[in-house]
PDB file of N, CA and C in Angstrom:
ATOM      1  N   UNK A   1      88.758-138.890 -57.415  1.00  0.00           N
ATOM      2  CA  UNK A   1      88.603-137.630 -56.746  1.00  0.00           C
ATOM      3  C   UNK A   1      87.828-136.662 -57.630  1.00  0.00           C
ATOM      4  N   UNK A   2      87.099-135.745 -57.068  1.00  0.00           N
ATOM      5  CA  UNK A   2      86.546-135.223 -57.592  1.00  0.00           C
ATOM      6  C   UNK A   2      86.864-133.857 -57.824  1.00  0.00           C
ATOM      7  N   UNK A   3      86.683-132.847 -59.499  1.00  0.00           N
ATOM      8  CA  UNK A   3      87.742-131.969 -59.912  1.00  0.00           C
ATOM      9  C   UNK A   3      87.088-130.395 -58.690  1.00  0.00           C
ATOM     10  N   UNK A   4      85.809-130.621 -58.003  1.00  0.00           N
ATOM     11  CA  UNK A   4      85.148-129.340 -57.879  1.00  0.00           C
ATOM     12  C   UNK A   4      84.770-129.827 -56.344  1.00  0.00           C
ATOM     13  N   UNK A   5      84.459-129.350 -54.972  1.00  0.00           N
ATOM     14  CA  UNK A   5      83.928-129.484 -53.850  1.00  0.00           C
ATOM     15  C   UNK A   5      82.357-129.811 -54.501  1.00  0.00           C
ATOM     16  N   UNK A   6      81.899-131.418 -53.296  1.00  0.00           N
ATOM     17  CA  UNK A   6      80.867-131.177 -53.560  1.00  0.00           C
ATOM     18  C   UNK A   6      79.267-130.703 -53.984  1.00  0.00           C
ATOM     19  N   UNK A   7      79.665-129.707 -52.749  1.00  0.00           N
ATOM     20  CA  UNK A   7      78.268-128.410 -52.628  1.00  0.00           C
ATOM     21  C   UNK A   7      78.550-127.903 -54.539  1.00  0.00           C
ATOM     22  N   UNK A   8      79.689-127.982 -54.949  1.00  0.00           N
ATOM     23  CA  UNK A   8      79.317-126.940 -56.437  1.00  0.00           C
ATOM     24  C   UNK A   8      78.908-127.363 -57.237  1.00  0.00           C
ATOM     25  N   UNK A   9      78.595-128.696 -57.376  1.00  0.00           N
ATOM     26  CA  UNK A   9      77.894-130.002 -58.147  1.00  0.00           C
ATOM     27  C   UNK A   9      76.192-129.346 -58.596  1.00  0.00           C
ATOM     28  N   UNK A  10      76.071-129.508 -59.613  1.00  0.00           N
ATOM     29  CA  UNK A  10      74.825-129.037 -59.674  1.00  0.00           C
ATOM     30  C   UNK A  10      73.455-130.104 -59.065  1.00  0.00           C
ATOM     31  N   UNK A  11      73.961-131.405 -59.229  1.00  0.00           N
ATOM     32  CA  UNK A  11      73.131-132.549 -58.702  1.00  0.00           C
ATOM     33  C   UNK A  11      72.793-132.424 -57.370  1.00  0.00           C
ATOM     34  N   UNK A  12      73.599-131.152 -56.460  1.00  0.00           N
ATOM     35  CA  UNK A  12      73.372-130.971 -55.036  1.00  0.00           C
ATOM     36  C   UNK A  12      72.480-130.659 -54.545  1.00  0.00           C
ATOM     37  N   UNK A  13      72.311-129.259 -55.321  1.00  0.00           N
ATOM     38  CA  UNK A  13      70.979-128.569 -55.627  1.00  0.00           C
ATOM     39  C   UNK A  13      69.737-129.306 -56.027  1.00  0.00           C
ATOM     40  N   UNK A  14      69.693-130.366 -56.634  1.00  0.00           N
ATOM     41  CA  UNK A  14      68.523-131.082 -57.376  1.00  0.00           C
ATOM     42  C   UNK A  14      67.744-131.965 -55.533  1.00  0.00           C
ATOM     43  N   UNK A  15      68.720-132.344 -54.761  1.00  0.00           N
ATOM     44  CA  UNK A  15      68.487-132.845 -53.664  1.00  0.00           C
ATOM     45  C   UNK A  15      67.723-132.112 -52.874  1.00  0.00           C
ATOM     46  N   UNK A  16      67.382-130.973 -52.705  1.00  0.00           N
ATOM     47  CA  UNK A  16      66.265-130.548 -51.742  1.00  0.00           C
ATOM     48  C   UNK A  16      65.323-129.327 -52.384  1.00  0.00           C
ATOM     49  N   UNK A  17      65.076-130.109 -53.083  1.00  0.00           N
ATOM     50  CA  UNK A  17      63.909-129.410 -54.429  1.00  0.00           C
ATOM     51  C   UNK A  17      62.604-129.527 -53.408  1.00  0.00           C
ATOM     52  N   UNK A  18      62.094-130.290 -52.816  1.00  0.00           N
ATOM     53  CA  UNK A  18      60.807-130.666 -52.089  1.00  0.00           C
ATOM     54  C   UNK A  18      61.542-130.159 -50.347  1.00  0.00           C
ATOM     55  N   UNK A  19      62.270-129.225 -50.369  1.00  0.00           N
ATOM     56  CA  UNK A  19      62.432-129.311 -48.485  1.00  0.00           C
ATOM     57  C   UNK A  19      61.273-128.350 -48.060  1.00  0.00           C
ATOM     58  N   UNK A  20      60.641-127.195 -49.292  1.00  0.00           N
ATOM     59  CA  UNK A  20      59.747-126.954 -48.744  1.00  0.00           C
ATOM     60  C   UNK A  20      58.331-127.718 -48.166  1.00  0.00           C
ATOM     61  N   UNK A  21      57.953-129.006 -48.571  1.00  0.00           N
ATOM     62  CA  UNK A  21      57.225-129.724 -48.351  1.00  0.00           C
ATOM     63  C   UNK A  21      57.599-130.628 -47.257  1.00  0.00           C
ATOM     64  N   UNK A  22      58.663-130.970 -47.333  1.00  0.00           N
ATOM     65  CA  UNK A  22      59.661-132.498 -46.815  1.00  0.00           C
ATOM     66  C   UNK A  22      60.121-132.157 -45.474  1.00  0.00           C
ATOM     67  N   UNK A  23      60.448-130.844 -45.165  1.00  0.00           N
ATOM     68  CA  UNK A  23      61.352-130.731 -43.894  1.00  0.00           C
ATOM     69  C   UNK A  23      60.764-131.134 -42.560  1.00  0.00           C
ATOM     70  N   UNK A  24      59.494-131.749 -42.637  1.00  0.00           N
ATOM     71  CA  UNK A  24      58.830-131.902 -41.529  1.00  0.00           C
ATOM     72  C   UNK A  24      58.373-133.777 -41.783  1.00  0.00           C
ATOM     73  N   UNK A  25      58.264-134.429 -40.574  1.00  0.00           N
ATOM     74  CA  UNK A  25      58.329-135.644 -40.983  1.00  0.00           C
ATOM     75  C   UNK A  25      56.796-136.162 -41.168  1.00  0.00           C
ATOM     76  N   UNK A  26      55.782-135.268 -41.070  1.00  0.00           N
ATOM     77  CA  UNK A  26      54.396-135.274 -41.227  1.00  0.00           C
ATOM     78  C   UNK A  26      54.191-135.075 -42.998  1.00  0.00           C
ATOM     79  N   UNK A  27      54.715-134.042 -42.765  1.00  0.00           N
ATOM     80  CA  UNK A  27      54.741-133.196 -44.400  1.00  0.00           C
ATOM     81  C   UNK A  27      55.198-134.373 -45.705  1.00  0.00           C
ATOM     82  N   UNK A  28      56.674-135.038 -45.156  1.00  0.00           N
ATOM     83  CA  UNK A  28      57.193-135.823 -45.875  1.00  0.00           C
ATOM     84  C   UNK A  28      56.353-136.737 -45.940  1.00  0.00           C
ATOM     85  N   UNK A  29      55.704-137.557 -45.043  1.00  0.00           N
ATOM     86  CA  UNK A  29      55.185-138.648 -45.053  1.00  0.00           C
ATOM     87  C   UNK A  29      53.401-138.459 -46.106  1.00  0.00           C
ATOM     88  N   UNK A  30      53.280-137.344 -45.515  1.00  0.00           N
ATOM     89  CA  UNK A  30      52.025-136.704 -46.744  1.00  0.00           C
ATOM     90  C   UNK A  30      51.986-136.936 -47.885  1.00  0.00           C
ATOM     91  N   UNK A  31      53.204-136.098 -48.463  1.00  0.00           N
ATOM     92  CA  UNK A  31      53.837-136.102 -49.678  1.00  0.00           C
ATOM     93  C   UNK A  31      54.311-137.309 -50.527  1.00  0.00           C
ATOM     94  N   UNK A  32      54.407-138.420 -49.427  1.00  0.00           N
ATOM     95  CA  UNK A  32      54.812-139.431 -50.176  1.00  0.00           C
ATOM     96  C   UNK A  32      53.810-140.561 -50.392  1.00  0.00           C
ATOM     97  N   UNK A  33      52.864-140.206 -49.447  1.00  0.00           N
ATOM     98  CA  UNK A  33      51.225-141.061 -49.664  1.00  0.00           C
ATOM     99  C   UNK A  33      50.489-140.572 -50.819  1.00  0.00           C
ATOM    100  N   UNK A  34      50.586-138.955 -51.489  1.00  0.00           N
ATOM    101  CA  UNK A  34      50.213-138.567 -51.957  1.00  0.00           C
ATOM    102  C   UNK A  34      50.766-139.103 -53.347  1.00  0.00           C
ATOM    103  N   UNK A  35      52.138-139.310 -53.437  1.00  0.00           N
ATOM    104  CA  UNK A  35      53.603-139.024 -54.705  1.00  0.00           C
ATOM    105  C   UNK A  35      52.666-140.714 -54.938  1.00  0.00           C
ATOM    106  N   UNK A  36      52.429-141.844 -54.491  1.00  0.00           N
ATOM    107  CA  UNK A  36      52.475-143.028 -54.468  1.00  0.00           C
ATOM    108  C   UNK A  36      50.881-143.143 -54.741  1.00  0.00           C
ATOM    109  N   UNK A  37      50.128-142.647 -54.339  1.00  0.00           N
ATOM    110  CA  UNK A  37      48.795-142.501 -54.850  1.00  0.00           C
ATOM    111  C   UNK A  37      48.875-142.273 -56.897  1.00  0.00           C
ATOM    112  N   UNK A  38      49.418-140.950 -57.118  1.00  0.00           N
ATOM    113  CA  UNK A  38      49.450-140.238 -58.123  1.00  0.00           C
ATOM    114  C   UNK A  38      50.172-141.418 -59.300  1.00  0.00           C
ATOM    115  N   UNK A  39      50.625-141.973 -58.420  1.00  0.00           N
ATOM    116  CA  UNK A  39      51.767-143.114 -59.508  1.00  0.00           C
ATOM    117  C   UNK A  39      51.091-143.453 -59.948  1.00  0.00           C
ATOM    118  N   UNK A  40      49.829-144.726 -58.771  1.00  0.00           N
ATOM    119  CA  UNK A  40      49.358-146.253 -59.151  1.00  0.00           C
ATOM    120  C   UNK A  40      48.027-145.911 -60.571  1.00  0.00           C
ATOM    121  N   UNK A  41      47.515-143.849 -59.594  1.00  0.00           N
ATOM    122  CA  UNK A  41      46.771-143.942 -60.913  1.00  0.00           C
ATOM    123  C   UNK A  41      47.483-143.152 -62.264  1.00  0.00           C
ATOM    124  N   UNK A  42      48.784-142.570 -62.463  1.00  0.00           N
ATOM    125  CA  UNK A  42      49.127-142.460 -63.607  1.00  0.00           C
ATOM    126  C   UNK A  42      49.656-143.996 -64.337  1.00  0.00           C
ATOM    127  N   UNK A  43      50.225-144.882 -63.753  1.00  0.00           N
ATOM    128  CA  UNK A  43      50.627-146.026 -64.392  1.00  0.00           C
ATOM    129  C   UNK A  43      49.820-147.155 -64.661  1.00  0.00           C
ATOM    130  N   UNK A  44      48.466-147.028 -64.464  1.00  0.00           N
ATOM    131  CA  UNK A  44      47.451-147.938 -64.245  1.00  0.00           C
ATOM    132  C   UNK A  44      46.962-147.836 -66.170  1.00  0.00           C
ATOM    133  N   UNK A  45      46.854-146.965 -67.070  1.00  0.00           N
ATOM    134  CA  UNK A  45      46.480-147.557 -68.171  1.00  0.00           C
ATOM    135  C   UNK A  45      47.753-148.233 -69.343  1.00  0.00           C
ATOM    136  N   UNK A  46      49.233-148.172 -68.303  1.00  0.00           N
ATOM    137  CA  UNK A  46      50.059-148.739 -69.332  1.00  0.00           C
ATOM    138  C   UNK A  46      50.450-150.317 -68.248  1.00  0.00           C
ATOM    139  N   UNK A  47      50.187-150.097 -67.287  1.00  0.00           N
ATOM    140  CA  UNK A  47      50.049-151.850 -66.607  1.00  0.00           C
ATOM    141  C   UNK A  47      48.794-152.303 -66.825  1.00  0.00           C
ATOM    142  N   UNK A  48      47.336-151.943 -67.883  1.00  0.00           N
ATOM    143  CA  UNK A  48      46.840-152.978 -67.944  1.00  0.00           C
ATOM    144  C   UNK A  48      46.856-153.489 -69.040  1.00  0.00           C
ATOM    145  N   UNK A  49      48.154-152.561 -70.369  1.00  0.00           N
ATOM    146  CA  UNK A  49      47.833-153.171 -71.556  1.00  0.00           C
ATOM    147  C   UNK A  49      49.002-154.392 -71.189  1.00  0.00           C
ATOM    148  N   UNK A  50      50.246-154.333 -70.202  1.00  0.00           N
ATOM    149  CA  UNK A  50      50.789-155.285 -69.811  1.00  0.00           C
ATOM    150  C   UNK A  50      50.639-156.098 -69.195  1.00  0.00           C
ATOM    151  N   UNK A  51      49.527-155.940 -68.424  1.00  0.00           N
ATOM    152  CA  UNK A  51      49.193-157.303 -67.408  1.00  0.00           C
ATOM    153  C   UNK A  51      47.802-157.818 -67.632  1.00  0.00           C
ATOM    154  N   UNK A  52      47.102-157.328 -68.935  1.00  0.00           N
ATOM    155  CA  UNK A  52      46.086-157.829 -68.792  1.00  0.00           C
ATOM    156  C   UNK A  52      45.247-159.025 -68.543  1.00  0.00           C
ATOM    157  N   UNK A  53      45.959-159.626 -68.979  1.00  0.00           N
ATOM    158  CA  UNK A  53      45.489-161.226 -68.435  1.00  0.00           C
ATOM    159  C   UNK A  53      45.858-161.657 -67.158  1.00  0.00           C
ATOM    160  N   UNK A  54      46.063-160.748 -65.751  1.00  0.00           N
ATOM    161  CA  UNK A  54      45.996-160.625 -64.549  1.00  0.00           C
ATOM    162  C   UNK A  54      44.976-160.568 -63.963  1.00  0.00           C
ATOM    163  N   UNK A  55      44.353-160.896 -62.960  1.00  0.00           N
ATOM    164  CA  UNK A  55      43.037-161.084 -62.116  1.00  0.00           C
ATOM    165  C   UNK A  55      42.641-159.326 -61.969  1.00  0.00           C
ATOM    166  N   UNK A  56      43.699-158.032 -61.248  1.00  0.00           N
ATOM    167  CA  UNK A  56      43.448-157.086 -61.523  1.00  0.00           C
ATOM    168  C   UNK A  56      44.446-156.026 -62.774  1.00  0.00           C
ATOM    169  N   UNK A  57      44.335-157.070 -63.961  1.00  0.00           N
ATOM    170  CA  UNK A  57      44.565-156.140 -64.613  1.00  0.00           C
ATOM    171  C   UNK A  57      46.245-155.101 -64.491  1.00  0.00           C
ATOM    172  N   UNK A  58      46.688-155.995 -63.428  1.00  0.00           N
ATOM    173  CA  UNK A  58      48.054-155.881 -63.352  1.00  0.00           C
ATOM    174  C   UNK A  58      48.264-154.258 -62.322  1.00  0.00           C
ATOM    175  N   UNK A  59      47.609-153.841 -61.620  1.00  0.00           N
ATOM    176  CA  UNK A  59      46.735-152.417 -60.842  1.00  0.00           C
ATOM    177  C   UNK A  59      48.031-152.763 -59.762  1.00  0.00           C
ATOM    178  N   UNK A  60      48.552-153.974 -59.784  1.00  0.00           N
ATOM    179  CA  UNK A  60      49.833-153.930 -58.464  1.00  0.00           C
ATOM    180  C   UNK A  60      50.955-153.581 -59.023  1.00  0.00           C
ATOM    181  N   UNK A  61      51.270-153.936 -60.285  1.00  0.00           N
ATOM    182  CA  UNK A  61      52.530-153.127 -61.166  1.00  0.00           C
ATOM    183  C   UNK A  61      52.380-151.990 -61.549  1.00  0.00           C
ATOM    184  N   UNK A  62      51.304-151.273 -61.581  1.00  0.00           N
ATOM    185  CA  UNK A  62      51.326-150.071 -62.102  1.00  0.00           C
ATOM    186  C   UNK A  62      52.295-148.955 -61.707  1.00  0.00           C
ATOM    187  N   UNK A  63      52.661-148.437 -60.474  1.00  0.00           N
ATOM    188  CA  UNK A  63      53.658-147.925 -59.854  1.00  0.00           C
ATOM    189  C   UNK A  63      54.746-148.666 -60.307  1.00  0.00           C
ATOM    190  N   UNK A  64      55.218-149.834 -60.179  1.00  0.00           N
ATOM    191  CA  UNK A  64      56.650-149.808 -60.914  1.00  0.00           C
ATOM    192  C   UNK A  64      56.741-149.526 -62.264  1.00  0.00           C
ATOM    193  N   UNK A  65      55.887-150.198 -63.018  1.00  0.00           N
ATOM    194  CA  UNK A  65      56.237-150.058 -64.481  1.00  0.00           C
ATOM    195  C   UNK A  65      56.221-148.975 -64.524  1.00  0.00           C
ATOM    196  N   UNK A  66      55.327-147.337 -64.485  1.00  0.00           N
ATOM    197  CA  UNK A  66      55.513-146.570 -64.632  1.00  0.00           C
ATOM    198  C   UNK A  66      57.337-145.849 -63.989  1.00  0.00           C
ATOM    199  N   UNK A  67      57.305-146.472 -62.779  1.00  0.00           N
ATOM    200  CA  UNK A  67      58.844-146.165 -62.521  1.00  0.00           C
ATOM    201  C   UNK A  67      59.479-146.942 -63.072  1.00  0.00           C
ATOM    202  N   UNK A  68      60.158-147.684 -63.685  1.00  0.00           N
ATOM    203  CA  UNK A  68      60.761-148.812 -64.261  1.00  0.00           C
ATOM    204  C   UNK A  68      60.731-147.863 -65.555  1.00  0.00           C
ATOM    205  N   UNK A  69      59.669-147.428 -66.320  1.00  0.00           N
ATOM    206  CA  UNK A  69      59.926-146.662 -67.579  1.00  0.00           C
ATOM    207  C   UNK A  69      60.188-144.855 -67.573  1.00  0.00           C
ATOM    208  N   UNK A  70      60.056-144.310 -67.011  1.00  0.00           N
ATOM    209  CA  UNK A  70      60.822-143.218 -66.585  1.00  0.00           C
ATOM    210  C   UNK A  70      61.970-143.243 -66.160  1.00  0.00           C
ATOM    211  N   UNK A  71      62.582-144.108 -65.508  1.00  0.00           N
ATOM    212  CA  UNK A  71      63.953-144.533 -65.341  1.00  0.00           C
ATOM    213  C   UNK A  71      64.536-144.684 -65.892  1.00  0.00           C
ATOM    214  N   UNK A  72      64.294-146.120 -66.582  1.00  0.00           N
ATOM    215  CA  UNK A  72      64.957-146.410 -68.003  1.00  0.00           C
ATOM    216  C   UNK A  72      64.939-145.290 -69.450  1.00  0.00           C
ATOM    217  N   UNK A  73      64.052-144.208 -69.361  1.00  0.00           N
ATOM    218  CA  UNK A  73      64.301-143.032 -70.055  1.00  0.00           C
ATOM    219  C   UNK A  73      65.485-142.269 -70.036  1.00  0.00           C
ATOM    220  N   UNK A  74      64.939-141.789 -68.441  1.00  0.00           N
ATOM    221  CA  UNK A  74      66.160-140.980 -68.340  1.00  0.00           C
ATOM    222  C   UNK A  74      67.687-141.111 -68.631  1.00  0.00           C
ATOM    223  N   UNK A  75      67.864-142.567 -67.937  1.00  0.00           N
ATOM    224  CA  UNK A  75      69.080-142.975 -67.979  1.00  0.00           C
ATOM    225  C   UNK A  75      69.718-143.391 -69.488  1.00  0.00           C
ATOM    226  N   UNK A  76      68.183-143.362 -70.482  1.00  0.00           N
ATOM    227  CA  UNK A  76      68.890-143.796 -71.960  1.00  0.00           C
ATOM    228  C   UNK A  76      69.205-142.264 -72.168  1.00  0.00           C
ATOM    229  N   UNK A  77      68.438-141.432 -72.322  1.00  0.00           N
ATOM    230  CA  UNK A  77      68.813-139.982 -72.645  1.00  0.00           C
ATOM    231  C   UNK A  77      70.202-139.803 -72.219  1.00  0.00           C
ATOM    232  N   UNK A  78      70.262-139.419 -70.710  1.00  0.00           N
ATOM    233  CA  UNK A  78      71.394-139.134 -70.099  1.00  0.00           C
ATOM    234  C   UNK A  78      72.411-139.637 -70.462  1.00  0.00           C
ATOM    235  N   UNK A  79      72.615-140.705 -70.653  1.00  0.00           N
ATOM    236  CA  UNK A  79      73.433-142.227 -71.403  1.00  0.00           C
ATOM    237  C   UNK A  79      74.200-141.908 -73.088  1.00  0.00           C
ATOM    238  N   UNK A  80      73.396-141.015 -73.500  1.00  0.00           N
ATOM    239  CA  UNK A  80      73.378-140.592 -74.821  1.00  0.00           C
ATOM    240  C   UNK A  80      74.006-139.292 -75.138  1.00  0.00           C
ATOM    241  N   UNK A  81      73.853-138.550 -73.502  1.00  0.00           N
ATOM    242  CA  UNK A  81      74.209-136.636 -74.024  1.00  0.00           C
ATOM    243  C   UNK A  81      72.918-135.943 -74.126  1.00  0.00           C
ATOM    244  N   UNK A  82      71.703-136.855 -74.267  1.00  0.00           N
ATOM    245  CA  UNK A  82      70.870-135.959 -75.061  1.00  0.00           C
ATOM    246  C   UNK A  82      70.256-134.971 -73.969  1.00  0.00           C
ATOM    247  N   UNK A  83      70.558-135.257 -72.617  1.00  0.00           N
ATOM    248  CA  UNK A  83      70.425-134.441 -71.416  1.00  0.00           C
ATOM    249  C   UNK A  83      70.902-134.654 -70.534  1.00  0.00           C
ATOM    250  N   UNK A  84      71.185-133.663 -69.245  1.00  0.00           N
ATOM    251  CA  UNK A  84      71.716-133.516 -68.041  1.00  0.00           C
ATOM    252  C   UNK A  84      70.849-134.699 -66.887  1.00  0.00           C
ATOM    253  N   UNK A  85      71.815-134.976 -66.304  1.00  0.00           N
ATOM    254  CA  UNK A  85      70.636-136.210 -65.325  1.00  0.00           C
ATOM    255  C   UNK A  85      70.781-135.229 -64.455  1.00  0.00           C
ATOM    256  N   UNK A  86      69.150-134.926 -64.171  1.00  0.00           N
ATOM    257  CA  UNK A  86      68.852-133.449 -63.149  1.00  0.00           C
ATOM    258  C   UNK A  86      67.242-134.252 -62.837  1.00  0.00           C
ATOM    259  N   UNK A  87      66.845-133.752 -61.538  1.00  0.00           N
ATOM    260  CA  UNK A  87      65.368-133.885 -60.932  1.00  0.00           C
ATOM    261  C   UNK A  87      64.331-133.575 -61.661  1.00  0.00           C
ATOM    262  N   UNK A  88      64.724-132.128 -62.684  1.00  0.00           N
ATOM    263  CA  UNK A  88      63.704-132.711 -63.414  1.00  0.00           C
ATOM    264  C   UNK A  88      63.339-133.458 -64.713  1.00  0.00           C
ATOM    265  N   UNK A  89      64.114-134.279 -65.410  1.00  0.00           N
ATOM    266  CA  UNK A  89      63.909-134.698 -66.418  1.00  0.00           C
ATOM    267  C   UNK A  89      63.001-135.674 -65.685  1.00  0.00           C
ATOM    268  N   UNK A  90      63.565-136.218 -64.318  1.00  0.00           N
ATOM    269  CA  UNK A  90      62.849-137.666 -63.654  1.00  0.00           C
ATOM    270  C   UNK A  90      61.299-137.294 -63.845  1.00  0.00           C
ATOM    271  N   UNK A  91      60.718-135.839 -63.162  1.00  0.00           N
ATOM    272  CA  UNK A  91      59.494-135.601 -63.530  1.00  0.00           C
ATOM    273  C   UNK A  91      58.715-135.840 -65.005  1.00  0.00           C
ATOM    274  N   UNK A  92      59.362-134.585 -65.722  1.00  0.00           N
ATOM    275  CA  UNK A  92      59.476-134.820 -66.924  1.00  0.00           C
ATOM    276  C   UNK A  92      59.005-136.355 -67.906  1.00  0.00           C
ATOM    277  N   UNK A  93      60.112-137.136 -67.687  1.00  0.00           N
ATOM    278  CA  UNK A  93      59.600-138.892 -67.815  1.00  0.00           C
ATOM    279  C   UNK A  93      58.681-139.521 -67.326  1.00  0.00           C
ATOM    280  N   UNK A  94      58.173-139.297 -65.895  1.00  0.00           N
ATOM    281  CA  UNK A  94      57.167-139.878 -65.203  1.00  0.00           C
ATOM    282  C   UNK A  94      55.754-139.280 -66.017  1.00  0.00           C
ATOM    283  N   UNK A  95      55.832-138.305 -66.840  1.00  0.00           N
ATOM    284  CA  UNK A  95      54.483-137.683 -67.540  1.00  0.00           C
ATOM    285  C   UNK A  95      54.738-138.395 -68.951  1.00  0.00           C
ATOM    286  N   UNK A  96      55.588-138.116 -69.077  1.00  0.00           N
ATOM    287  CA  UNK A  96      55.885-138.401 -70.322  1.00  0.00           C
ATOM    288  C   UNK A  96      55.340-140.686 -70.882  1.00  0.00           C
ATOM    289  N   UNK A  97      56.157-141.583 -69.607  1.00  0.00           N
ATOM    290  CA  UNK A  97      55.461-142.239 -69.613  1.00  0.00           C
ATOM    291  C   UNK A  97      53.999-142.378 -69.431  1.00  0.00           C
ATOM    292  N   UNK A  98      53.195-141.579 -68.420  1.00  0.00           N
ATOM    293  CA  UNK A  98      52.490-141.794 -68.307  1.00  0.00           C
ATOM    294  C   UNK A  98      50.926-141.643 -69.514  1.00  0.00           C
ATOM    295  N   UNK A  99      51.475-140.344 -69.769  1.00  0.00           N
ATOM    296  CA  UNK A  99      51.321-140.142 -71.556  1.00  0.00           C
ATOM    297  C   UNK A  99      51.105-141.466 -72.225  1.00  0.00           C
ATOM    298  N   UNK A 100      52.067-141.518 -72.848  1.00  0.00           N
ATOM    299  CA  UNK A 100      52.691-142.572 -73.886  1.00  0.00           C
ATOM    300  C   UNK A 100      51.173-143.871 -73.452  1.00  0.00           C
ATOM    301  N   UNK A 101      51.317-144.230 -72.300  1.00  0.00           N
ATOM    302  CA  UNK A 101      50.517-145.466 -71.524  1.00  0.00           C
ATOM    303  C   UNK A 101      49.449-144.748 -71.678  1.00  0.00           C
ATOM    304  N   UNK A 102      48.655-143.805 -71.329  1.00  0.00           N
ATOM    305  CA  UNK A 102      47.371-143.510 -71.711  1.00  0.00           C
ATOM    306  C   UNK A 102      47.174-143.259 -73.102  1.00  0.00           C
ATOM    307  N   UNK A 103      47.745-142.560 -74.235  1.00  0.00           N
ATOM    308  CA  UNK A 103      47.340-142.890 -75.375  1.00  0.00           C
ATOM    309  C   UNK A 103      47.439-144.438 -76.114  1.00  0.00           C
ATOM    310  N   UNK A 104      48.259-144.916 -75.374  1.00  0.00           N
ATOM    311  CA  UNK A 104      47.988-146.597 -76.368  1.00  0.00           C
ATOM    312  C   UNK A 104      47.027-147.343 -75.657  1.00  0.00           C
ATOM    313  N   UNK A 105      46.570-146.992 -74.611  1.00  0.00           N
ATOM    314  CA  UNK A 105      45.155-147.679 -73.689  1.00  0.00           C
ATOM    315  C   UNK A 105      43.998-147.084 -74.537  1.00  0.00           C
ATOM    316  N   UNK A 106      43.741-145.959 -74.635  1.00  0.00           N
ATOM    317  CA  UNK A 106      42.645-145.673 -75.332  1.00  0.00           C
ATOM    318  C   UNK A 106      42.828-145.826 -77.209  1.00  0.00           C
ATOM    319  N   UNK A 107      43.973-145.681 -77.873  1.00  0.00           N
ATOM    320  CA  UNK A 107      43.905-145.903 -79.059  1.00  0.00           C
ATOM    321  C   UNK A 107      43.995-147.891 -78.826  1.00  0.00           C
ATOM    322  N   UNK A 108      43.861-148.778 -77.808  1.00  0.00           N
ATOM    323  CA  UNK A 108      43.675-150.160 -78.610  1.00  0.00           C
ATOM    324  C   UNK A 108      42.264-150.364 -77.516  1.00  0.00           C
ATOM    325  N   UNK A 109      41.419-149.039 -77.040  1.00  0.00           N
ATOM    326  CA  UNK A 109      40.325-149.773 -76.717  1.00  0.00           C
ATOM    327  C   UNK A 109      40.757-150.268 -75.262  1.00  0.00           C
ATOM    328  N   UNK A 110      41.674-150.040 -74.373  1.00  0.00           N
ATOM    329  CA  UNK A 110      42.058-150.566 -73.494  1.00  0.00           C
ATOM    330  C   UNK A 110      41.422-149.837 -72.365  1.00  0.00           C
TER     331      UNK A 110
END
């Protein structure tokens, strides 16, 4: 059981961070062609130092690995204390990998 009513949860609040965008099922669907675009090309220079010996360079993992390692961030942080699991650290990580994957693509020449 839980010590507080849902709604007072701060994680409640983290849930309709995008309703200004989202509340419409056009809008949402926009937003998420757009969110899924933005992935394949932020995760595309740390899936090709991983898939390089793939026909494209591994360009179909790029969206997960980049999610797969923002995830696994957060949840080590969070896991640790070293932060609140809130909406935005998830952002936060998704740059942060994506970072990380573009400087080791261009520092090995990739």
């Amino acid at each position: 059981m839980l010590d507080e009513p849902v709604q007072a949860l701060p994680v409640v609040d983290d849930a309709r961070w995008s309703s200004a965008w989202t509340d419409s099922t056009s809008g949402a669907a926009l937003v998420w062609i757009i969110f899924l675009i933005v992935l394949g090309f932020a995760g595309r220079p740390l899936a090709r130092l991983l898939f390089r010996g793939f026909p494209d360079a591994g360009q179909g993992f790029a969206r997960i690995v980049l999610i797969l390692g923002a995830a696994w961030l957060v949840w080590a942080l969070a896991s640790y204390s070293v932060i609140e699991f809130r909406a935005i650290w998830s952002w936060y990580a998704i740059v942060a990998v994506a970072t990380i994957g573009w400087l080791l693509a261009n520092s090995s020449g990739g």
